[in-house]
Protein backbone atom coordinates (compact mmCIF):
# COMPACT_ATOMS: atom_id res chain seq x y z
CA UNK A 1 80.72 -9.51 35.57
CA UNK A 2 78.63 -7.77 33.10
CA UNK A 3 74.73 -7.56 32.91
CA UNK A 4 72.78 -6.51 29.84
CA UNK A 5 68.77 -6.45 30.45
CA UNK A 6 66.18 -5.49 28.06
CA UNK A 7 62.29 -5.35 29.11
CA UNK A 8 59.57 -5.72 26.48
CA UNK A 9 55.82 -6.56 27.16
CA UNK A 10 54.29 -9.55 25.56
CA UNK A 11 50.85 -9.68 24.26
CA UNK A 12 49.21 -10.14 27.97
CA UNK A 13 50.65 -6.90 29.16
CA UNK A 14 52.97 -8.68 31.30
CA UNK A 15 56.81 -7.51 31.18
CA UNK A 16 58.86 -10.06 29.54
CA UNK A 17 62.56 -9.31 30.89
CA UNK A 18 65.94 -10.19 29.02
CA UNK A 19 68.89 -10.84 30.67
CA UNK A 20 72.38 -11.03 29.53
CA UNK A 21 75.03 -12.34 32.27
CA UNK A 22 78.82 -12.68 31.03
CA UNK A 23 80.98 -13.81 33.96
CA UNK A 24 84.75 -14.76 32.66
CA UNK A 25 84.62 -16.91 29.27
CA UNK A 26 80.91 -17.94 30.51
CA UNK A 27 78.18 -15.95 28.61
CA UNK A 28 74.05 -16.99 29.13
CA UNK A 29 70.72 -15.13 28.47
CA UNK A 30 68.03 -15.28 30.52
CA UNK A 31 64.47 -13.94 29.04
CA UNK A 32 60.63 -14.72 30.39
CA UNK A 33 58.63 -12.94 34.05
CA UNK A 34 60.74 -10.49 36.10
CA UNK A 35 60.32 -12.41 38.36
CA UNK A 36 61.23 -15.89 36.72
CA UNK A 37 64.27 -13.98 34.93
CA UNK A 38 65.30 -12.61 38.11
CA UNK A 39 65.42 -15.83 40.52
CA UNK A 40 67.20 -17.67 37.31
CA UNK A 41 69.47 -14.57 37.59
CA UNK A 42 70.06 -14.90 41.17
CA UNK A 43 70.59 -18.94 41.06
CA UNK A 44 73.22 -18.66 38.24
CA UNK A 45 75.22 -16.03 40.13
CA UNK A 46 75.26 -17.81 43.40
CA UNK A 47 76.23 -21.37 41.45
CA UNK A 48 78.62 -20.03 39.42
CA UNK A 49 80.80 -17.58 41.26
CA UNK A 50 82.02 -20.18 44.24
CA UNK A 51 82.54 -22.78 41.90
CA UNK A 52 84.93 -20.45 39.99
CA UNK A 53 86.16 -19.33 43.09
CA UNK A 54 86.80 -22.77 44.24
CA UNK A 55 88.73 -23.48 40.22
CA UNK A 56 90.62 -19.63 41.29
CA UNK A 57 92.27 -21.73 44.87
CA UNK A 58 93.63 -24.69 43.08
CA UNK A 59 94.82 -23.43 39.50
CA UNK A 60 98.63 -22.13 39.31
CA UNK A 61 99.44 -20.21 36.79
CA UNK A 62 102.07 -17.24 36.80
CA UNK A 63 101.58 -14.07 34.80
CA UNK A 64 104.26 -11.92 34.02
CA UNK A 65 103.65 -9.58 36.55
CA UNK A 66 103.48 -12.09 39.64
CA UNK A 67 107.08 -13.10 37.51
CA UNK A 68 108.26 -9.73 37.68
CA UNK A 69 107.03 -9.30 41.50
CA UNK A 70 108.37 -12.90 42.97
CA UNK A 71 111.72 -12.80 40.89
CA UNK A 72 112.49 -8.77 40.86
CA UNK A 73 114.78 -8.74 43.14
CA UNK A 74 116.92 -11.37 41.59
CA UNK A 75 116.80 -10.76 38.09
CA UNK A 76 117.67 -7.97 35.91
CA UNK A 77 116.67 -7.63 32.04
CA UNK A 78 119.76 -5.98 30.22
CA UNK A 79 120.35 -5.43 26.87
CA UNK A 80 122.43 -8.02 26.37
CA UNK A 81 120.14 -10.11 28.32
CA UNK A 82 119.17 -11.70 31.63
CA UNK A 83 121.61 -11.90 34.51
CA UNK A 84 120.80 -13.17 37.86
CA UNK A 85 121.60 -10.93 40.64
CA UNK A 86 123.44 -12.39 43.39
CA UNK A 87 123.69 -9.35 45.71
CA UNK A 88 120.20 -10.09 47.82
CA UNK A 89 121.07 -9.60 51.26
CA UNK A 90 123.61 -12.31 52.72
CA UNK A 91 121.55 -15.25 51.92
CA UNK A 92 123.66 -17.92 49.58
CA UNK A 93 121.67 -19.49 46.84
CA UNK A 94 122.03 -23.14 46.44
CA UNK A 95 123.26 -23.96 42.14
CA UNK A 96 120.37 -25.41 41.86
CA UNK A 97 118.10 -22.09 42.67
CA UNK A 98 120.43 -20.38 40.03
CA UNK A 99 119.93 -22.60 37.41
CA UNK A 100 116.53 -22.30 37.92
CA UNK A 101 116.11 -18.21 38.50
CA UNK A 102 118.17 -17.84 35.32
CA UNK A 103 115.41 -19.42 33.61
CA UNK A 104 113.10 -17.50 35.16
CA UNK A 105 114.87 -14.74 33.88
CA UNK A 106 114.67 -15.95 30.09
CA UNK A 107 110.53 -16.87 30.48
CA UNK A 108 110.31 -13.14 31.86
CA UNK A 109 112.64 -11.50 28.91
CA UNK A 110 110.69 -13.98 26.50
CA UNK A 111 107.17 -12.55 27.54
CA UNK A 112 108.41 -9.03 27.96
CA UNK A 113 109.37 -9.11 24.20
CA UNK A 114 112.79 -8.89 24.53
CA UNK A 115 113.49 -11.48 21.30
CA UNK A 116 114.96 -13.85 23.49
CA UNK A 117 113.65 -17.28 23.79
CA UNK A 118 113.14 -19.04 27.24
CA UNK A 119 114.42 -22.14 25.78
CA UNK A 120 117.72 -22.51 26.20
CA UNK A 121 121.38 -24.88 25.84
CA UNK A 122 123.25 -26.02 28.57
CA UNK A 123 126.07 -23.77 27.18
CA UNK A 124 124.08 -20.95 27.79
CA UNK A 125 123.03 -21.70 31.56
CA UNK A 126 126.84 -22.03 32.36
CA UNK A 127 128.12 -19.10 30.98
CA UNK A 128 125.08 -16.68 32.31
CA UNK A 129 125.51 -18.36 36.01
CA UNK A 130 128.96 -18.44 36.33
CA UNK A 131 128.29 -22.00 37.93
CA UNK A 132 130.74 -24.87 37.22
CA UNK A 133 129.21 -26.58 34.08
CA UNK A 134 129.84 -30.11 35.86
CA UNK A 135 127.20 -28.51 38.35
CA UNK A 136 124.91 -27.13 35.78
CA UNK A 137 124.80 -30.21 34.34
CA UNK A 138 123.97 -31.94 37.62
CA UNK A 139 121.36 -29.71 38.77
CA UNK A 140 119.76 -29.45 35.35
CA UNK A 141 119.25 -33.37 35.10
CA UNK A 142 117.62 -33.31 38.98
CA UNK A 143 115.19 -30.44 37.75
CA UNK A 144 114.35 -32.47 34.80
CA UNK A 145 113.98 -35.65 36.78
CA UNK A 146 112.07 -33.65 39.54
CA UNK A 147 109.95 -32.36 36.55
CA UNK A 148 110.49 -28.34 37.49
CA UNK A 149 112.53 -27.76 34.13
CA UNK A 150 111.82 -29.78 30.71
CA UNK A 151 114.29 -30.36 28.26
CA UNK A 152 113.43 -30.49 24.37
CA UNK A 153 116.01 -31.68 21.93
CA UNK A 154 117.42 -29.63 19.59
CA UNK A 155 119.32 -31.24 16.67
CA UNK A 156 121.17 -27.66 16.02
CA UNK A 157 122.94 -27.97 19.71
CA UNK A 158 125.90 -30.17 19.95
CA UNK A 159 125.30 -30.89 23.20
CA UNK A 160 121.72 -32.06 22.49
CA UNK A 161 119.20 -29.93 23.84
CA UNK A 162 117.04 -26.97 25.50
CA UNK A 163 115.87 -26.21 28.89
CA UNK A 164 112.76 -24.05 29.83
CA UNK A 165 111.21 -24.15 33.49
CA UNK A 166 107.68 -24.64 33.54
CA UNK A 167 104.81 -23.75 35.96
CA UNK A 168 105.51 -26.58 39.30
CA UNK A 169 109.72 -25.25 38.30
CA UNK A 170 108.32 -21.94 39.03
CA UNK A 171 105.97 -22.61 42.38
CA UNK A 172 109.33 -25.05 43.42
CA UNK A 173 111.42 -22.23 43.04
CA UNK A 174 109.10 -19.72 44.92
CA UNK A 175 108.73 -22.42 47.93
CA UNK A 176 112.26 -22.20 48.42
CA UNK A 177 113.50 -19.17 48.00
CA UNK A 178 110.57 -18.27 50.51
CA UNK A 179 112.33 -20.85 52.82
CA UNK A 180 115.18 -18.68 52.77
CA UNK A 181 113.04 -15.70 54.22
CA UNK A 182 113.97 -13.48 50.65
């Protein structure tokens, strides 16, 4: 939060305070008494900040570094791009977590600037996983259905499309893996 105040007197000889309050994308001026500028003060602050508190608990939304923190251990950002890292203690991921962690891994190479997109062909998933492409094909269509992963098509791809998880593919994928105590 950030407070800007400015005190003038007005032609009674009374202070006439103004107040500046910018908290987040919401930006207001106050201006009159001390007094009256510092109760309106007061009653903005104590409004606004559990209300935004409140929005805080019930929005989901991953930046790159709670990407890099959750999935670290699991991916790895080569040069010749993402793999998924299978060596995490002895727990077994199910296809369907690897599918979805490898496009983890492309959203995290895509927002670390890499010049790789996150969107990507079927083709693609199979080779990087190493998972049988009957399977990737399987586990893509529940992801889509369950709507973690959303497909776009693509008239350039033969085999008609790209996948890119999005936000509830992300706090899915989380949920489970925590399941798994990783």
């Amino acid at each position: 939060m950030q407070i800007g105040d400015e005190a003038n007197s007005n032609s009674n000889g009374e202070s006439n305070l103004k107040v500046s309050v910018s908290l987040d994308e919401i930006n207001v001026q106050f201006s009159g008494s001390i007094e009256t500028v510092l109760s309106s003060v007061m009653t903005f602050i104590s409004k606004q900040i559990p209300a935004i508190e409140l929005a805080k608990k019930i929005s989901l939304n991953y930046a790159l570094p709670e990407l890099i923190d959750d999935f670290g251990n699991f991916i790895k950002i080569t040069p010749e791009g993402p793999i998924i890292d299978l060596a995490v203690g002895e727990v077994r991921l199910s296809d369907k977590q690897i599918v979805a962690l490898y496009l983890v891994a492309m959203k995290i190479a895509s927002e670390l600037g890499k010049g790789v997109e996150n969107k990507v062909p079927i083709s693609q998933i199979q080779v990087a996983t190493n998972v049988n492409p009957k399977s990737v094909s399987s586990r893509l269509s529940e992801l889509v259905k369950s709507g973690y992963v959303v497909k776009e098509s693509n008239k350039n791809i033969s085999q008609g499309g790209v996948y890119y998880i999005n936000t509830a593919g992300i706090h899915w994928l989380i949920s489970s893996l925590s399941k798994k105590n990783i």
